[in-house]
N, C-alpha and C. Protein backbone atom coordinates (compact mmCIF):
# COMPACT_ATOMS: atom_id res chain seq x y z
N UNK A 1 0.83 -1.15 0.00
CA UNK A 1 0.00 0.00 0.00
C UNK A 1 0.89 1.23 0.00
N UNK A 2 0.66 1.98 -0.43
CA UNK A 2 1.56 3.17 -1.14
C UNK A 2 0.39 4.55 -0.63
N UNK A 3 1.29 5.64 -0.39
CA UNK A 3 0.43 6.41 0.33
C UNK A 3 0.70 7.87 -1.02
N UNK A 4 -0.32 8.07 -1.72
CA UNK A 4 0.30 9.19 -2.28
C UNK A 4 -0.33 10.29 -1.89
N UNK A 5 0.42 11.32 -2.02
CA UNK A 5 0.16 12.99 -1.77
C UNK A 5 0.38 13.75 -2.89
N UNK A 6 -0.80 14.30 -2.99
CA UNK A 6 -1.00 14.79 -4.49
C UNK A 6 -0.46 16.41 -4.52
N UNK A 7 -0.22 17.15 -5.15
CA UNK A 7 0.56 18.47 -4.96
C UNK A 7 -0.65 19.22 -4.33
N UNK A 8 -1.64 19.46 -4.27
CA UNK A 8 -2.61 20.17 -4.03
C UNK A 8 -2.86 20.00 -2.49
N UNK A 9 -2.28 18.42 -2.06
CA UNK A 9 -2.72 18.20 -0.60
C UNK A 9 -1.38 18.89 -0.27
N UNK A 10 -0.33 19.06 -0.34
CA UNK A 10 1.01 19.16 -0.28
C UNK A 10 0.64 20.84 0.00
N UNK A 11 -0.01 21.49 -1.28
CA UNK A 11 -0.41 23.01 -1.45
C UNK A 11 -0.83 23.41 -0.22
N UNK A 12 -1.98 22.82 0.37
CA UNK A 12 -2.72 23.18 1.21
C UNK A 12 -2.13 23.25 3.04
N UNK A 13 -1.26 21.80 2.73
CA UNK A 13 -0.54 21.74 4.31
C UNK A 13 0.17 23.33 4.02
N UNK A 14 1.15 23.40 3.32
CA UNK A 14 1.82 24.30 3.25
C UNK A 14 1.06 25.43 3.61
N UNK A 15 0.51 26.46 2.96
CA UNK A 15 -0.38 27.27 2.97
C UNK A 15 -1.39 27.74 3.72
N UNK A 16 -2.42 26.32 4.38
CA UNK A 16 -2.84 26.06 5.40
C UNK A 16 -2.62 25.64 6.99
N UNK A 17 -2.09 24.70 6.91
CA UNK A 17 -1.76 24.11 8.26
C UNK A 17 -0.20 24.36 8.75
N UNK A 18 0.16 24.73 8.06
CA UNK A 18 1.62 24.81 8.40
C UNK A 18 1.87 26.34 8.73
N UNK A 19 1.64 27.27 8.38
CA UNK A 19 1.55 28.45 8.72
C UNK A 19 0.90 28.82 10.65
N UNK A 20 -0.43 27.84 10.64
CA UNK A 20 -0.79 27.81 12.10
C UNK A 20 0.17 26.97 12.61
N UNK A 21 0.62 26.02 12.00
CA UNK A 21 1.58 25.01 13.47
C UNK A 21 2.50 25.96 14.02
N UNK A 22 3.10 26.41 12.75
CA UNK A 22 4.59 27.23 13.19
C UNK A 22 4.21 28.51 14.33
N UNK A 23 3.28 29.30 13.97
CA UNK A 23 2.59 29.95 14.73
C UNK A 23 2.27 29.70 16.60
N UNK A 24 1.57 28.34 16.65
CA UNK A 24 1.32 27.55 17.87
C UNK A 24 2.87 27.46 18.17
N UNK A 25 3.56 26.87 17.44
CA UNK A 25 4.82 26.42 18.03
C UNK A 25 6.07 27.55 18.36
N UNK A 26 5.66 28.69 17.79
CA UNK A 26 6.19 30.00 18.48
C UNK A 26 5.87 30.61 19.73
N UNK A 27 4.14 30.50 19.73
CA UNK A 27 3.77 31.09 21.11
C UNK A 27 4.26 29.94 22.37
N UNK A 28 4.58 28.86 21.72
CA UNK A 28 4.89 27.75 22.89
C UNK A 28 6.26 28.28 23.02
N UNK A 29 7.19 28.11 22.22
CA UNK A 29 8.45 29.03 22.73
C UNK A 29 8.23 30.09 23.33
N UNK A 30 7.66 31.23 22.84
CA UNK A 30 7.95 32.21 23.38
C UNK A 30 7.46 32.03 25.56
N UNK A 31 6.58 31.34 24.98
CA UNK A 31 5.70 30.49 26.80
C UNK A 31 7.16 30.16 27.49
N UNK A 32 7.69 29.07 26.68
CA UNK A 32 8.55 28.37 27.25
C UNK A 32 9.95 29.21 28.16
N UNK A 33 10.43 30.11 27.21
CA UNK A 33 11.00 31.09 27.29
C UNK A 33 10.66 32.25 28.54
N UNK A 34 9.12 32.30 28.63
CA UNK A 34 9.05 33.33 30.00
C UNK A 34 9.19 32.58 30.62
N UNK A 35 8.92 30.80 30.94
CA UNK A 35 8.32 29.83 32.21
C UNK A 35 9.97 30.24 32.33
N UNK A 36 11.22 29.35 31.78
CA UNK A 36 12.31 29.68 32.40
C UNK A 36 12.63 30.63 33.02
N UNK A 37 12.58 31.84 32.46
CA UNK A 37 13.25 32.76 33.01
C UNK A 37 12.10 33.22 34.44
N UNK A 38 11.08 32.52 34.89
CA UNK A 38 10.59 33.09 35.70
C UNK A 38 11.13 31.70 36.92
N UNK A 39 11.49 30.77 36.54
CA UNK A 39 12.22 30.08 37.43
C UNK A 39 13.57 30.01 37.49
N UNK A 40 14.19 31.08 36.51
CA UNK A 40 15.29 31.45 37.13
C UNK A 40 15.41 32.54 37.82
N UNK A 41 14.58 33.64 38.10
CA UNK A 41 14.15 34.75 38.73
C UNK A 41 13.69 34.25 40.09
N UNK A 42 12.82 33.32 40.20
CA UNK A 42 12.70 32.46 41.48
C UNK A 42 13.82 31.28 42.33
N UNK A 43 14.50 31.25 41.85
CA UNK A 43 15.50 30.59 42.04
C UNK A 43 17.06 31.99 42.78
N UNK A 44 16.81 32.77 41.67
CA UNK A 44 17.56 33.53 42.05
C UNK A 44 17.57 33.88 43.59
N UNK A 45 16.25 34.50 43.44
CA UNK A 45 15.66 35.08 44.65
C UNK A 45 15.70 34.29 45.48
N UNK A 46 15.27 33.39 45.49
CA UNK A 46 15.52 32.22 46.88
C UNK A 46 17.17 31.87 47.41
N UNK A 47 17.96 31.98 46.57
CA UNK A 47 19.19 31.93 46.50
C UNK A 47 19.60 33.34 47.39
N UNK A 48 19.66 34.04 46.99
CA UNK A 48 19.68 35.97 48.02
C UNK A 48 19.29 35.59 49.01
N UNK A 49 17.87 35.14 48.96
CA UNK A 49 17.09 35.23 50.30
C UNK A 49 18.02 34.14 51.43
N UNK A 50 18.72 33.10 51.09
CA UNK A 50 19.49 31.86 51.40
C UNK A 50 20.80 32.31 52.34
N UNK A 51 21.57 33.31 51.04
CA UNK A 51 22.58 34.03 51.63
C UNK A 51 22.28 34.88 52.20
N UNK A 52 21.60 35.87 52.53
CA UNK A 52 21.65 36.86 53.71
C UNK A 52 20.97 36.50 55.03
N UNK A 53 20.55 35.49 54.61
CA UNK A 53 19.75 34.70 56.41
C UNK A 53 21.32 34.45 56.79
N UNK A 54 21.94 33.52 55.74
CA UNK A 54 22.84 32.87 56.58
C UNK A 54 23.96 34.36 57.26
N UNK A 55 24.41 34.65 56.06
CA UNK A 55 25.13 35.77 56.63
C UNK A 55 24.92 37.13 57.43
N UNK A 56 23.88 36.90 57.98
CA UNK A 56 23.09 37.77 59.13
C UNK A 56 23.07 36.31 60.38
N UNK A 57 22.84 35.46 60.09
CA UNK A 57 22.99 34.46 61.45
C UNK A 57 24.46 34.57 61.42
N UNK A 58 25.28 34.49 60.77
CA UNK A 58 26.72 33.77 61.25
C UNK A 58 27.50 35.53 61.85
N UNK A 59 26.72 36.76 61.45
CA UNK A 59 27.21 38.14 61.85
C UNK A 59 26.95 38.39 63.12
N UNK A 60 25.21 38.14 63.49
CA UNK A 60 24.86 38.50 64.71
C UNK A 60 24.92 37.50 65.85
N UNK A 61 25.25 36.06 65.47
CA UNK A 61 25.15 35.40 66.34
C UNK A 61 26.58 34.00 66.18
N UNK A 62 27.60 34.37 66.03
CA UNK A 62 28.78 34.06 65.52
C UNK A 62 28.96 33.00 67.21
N UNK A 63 29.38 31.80 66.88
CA UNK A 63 29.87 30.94 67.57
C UNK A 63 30.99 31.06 68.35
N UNK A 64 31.25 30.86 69.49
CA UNK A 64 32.50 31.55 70.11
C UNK A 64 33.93 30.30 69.38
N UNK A 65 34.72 30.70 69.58
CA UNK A 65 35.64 29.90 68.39
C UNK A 65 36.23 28.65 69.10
N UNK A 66 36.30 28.38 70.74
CA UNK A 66 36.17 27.32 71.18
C UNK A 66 35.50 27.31 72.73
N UNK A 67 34.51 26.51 72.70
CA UNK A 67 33.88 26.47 74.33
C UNK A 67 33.90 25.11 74.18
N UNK A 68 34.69 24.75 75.01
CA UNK A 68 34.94 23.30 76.08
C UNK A 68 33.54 23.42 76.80
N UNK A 69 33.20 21.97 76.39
CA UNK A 69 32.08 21.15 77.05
C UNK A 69 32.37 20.75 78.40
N UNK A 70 31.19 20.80 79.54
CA UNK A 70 31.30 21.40 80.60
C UNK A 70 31.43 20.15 81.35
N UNK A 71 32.75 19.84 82.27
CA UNK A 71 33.22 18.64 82.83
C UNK A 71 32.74 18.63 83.66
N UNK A 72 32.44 17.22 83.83
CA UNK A 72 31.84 16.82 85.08
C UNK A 72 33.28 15.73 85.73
N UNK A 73 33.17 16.16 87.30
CA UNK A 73 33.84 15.24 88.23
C UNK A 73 32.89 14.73 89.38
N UNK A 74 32.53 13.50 88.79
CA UNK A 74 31.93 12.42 89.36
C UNK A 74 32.40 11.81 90.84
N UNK A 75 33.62 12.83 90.77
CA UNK A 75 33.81 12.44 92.87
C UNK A 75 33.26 13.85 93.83
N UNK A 76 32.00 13.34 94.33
CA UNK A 76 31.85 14.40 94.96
C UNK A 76 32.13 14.44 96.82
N UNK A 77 32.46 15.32 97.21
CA UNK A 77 32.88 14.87 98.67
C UNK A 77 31.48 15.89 99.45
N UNK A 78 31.08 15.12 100.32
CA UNK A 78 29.94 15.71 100.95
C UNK A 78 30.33 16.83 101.99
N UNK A 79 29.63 17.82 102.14
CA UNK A 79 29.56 19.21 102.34
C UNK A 79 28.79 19.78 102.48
N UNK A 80 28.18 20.58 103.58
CA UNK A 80 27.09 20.77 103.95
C UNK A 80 26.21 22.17 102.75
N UNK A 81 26.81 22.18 101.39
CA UNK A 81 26.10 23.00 100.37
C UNK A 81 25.71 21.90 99.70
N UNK A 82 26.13 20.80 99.61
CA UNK A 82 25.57 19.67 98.77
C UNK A 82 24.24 19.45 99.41
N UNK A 83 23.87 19.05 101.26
CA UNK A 83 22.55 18.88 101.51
C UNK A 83 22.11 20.05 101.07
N UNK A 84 22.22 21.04 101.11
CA UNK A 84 21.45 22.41 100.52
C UNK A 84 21.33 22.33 99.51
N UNK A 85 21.66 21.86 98.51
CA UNK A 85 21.17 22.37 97.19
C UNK A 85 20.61 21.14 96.54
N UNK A 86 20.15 19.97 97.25
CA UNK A 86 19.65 18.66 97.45
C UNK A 86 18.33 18.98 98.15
N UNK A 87 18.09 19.46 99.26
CA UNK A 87 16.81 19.95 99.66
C UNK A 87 16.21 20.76 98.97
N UNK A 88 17.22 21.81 98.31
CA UNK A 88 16.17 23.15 97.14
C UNK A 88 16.01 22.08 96.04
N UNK A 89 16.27 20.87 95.75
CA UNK A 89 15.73 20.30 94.39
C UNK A 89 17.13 19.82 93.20
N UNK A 90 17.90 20.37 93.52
CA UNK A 90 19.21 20.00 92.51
C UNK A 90 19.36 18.62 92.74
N UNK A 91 20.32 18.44 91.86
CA UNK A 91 20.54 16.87 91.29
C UNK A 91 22.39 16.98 91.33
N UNK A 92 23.08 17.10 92.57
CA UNK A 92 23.98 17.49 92.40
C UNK A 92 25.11 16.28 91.10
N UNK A 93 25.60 16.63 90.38
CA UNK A 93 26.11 15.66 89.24
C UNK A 93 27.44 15.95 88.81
N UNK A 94 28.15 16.76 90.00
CA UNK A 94 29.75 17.21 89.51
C UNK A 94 30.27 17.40 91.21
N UNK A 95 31.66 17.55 91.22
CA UNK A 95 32.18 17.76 91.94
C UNK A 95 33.08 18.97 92.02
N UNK A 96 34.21 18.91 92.63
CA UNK A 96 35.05 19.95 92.54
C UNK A 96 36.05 20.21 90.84
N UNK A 97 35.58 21.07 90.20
CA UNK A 97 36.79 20.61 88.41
C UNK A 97 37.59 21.87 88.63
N UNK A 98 38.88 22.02 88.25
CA UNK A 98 39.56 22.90 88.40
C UNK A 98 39.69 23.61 86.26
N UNK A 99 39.47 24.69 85.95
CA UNK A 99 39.86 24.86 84.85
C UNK A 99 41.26 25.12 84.48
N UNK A 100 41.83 25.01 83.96
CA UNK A 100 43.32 25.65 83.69
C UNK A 100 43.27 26.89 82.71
N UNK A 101 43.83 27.84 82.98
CA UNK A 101 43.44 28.95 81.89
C UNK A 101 45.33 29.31 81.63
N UNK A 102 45.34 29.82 80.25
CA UNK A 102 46.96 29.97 79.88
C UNK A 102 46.66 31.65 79.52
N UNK A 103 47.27 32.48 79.41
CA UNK A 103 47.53 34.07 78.55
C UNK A 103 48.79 33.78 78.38
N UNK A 104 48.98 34.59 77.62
CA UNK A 104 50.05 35.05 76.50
C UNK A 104 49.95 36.61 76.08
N UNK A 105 51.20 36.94 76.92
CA UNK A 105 51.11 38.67 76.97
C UNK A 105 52.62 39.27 76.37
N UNK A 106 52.57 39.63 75.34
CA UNK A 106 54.21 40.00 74.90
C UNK A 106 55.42 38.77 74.59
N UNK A 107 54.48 37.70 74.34
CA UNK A 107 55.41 36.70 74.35
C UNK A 107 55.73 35.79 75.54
N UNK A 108 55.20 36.13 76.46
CA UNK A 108 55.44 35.74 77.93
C UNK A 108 54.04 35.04 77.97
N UNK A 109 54.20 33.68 78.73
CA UNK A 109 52.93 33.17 79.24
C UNK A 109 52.85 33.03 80.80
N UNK A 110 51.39 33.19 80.98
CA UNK A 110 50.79 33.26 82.26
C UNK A 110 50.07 32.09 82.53
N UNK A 111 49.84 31.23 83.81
CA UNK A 111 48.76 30.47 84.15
C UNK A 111 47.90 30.86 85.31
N UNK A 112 46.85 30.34 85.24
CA UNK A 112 46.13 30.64 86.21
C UNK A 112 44.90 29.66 86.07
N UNK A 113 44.34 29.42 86.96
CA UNK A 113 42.78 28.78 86.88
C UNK A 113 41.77 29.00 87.55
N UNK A 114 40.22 28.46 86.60
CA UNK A 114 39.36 29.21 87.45
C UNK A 114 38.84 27.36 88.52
N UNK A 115 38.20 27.57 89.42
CA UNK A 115 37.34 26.49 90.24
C UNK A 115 35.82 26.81 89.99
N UNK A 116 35.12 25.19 90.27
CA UNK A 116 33.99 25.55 90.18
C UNK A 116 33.49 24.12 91.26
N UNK A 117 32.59 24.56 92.23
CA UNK A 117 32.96 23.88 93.30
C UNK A 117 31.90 22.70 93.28
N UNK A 118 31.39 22.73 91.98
CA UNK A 118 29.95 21.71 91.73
C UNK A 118 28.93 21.95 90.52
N UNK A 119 28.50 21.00 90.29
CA UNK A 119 27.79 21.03 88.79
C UNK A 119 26.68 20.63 89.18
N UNK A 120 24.59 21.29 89.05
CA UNK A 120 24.14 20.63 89.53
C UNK A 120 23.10 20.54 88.25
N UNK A 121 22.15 20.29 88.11
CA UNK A 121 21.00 19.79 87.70
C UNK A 121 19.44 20.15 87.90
N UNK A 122 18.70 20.75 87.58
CA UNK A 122 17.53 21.17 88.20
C UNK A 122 16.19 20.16 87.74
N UNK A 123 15.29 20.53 88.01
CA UNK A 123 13.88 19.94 87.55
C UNK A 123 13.93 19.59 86.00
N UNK A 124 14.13 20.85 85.24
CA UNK A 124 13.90 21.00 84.12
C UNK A 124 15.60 20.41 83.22
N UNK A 125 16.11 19.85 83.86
CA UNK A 125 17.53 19.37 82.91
C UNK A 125 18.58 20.68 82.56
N UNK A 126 18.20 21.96 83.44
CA UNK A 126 19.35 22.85 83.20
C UNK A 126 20.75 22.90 84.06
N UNK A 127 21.28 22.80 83.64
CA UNK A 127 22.34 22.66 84.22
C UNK A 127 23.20 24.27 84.95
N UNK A 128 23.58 24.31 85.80
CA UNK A 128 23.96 25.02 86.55
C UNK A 128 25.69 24.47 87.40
N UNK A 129 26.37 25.83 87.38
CA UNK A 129 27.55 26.02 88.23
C UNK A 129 27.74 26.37 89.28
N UNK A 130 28.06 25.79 90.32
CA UNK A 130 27.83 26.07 91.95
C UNK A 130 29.29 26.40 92.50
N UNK A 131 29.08 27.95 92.78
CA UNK A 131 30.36 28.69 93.47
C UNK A 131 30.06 28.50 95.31
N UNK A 132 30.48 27.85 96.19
CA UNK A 132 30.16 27.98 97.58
C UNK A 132 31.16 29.36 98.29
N UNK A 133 30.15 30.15 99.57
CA UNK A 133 30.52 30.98 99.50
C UNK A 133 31.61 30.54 100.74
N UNK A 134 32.91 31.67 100.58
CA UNK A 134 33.98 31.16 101.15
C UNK A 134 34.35 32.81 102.46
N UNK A 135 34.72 32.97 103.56
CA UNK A 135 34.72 33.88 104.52
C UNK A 135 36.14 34.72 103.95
N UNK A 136 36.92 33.81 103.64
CA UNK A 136 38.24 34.63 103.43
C UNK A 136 38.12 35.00 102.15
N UNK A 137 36.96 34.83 101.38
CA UNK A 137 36.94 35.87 100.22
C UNK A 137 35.39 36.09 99.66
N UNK A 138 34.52 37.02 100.46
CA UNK A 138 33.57 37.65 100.76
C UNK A 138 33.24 37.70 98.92
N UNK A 139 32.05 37.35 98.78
CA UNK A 139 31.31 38.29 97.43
C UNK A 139 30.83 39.59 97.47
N UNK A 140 30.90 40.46 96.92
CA UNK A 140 30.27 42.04 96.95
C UNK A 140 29.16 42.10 96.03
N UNK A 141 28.06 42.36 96.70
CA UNK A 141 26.67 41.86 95.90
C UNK A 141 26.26 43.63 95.15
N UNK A 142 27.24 43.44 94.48
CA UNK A 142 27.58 44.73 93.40
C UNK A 142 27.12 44.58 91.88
N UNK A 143 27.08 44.98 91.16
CA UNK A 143 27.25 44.77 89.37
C UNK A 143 28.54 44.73 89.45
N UNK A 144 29.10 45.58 89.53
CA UNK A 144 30.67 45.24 89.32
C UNK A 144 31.70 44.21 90.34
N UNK A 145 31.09 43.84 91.58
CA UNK A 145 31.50 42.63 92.06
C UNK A 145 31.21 41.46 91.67
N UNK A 146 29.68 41.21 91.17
CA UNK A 146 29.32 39.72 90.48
C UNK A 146 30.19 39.98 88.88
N UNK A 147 30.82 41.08 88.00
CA UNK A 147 30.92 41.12 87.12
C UNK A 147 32.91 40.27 87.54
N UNK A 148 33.22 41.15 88.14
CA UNK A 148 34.86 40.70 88.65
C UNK A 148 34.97 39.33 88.65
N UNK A 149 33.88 38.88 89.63
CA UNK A 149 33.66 37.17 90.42
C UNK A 149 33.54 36.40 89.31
N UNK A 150 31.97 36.52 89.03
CA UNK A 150 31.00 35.41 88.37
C UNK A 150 31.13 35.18 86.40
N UNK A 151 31.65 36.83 86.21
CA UNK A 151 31.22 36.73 84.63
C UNK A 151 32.13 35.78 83.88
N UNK A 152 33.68 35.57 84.24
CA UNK A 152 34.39 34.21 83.68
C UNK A 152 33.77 32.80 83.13
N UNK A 153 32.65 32.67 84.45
CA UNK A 153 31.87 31.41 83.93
C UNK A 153 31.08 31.40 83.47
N UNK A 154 30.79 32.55 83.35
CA UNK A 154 29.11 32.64 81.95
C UNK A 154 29.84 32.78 80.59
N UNK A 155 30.90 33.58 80.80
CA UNK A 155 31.56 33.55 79.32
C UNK A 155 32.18 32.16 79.00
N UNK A 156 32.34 31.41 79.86
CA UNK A 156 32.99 30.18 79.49
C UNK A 156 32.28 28.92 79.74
N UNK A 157 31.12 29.07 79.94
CA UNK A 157 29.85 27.96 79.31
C UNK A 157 28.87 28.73 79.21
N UNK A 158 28.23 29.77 78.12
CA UNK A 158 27.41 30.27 77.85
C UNK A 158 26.30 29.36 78.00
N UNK A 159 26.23 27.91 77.68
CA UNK A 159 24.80 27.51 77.99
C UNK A 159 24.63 26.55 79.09
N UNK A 160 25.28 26.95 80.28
CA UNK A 160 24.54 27.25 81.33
C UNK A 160 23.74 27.74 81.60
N UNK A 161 22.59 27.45 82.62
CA UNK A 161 21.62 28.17 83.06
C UNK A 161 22.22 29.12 84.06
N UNK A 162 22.92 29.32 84.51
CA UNK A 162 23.91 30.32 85.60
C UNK A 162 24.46 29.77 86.60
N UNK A 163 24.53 30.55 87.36
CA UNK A 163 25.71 29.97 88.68
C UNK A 163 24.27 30.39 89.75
N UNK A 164 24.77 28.97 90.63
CA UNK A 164 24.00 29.24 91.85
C UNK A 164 25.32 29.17 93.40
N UNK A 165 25.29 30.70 93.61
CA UNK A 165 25.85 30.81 95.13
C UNK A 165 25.38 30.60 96.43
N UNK A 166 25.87 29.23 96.90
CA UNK A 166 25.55 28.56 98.03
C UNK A 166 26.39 29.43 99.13
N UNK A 167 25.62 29.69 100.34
CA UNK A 167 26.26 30.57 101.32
C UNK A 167 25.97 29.14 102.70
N UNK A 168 26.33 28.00 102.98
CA UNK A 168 26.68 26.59 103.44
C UNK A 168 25.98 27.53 105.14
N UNK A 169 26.89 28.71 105.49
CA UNK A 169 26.61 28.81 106.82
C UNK A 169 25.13 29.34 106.98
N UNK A 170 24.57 30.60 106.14
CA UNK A 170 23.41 30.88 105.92
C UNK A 170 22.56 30.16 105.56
N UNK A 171 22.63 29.20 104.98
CA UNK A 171 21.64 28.35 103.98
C UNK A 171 21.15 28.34 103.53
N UNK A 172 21.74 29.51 102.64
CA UNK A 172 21.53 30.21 101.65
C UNK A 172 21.78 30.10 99.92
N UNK A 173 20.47 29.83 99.14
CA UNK A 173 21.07 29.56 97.63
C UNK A 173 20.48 31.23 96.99
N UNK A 174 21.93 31.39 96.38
CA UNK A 174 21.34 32.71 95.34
C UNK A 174 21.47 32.36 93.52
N UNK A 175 20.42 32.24 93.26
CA UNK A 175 20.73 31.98 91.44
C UNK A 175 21.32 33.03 90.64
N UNK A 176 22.34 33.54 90.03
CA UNK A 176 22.74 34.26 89.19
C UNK A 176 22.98 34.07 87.71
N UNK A 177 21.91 34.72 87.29
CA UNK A 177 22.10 35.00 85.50
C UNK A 177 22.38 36.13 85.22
N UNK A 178 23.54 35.97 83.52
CA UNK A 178 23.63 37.08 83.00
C UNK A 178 22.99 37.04 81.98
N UNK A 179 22.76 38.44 81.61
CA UNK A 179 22.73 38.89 80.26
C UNK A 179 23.08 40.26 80.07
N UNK A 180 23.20 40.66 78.61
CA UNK A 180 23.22 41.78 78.18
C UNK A 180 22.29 42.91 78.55
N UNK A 181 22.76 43.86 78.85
CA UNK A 181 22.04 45.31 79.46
C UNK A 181 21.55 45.72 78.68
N UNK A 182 20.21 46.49 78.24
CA UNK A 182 19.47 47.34 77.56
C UNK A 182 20.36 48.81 77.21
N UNK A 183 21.06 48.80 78.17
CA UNK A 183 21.63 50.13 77.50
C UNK A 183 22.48 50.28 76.47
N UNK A 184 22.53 51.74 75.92
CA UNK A 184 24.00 51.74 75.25
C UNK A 184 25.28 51.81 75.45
N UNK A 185 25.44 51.20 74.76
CA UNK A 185 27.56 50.56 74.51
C UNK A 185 28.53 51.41 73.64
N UNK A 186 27.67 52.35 73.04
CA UNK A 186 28.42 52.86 72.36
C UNK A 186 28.92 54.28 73.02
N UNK A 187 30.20 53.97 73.09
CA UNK A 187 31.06 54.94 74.35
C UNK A 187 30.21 55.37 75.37
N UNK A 188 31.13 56.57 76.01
CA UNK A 188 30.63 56.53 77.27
C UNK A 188 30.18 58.13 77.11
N UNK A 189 28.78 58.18 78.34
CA UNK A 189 27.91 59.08 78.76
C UNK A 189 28.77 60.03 79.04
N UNK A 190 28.52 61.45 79.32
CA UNK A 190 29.42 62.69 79.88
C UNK A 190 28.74 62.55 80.92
């Protein structure tokens, strides 16, 4: 079976139908042509939107460049701030850890360390640093005495829930948190 096409049917595709295909098949390009470029315009944009989250998180809230995870010493020696802070509800879960701290000033190094006289535990799984209070070296219940004392260990486990100061003879627990002051930082007032 043999299929013939006579010039006239040939005439007519041409003339007729072929003029609309090409037509259809332009407006489909030209379609095709906006759909891309409107998913590369969306793409773009999501891309911007991608980078400045991140680089606004990593500006305003930048990771400190090393914080040591907060040791626990599992020998605890009993002490009459341990029943205290066992009756207020703690979970005492550390003992005495000594930190070691190094500076380096002009080439010259320094040591020194900080103590932390207990690690405890609360209701809610926050964890807390327990300074006991000591006679031969009084706290000054100052801003600038808890800042001298206490602020070392907030800067050096920020996610702590704070330090709680056991006063053993008073029987006395004081919770201390920091944070940042509402005021301004930028230089100083006349």
């Amino acid at each position: 079976m043999r299929l013939y096409i006579r010039k006239t049917d040939f005439y007519t595709f041409k003339k007729g139908i072929l003029p609309h295909f090409r037509e259809y098949q332009g407006e489909v390009m030209r379609m095709e042509g906006r759909a891309d470029l409107l998913v590369m315009v969306l793409i773009g944009v999501l891309l911007i939107v991608w980078i400045a989250y991140g680089l606004r998180s990593w500006l305003f809230n930048p990771l400190p460049a090393r914080v040591p995870e907060m040791p626990i010493n599992e020998q605890i020696h009993d002490h009459p701030a341990v029943d205290l802070l066992e009756e207020a509800g703690y979970e005492v879960i550390g003992g005495k850890i000594k930190i070691p701290l190094l500076f380096e000033a002009d080439g010259e190094e320094y040591h020194s360390r900080l103590f932390i006289d207990y690690v405890v535990r609360d209701d809610d799984e926050v964890l807390y640093l327990v300074k006991v209070a000591r006679r031969r070296l009084p706290l000054e219940w100052t801003g600038s005495g808890l800042r001298d004392r206490l602020l070392p260990y907030f800067l050096l486990y920020p996610g702590s829930g704070g330090v709680l100061f056991v006063d053993a003879d008073e029987g006395e627990i004081r919770r201390i948190h920091f944070d940042w002051d509402e005021e301004d930082w930028n230089g100083y007032d006349d």
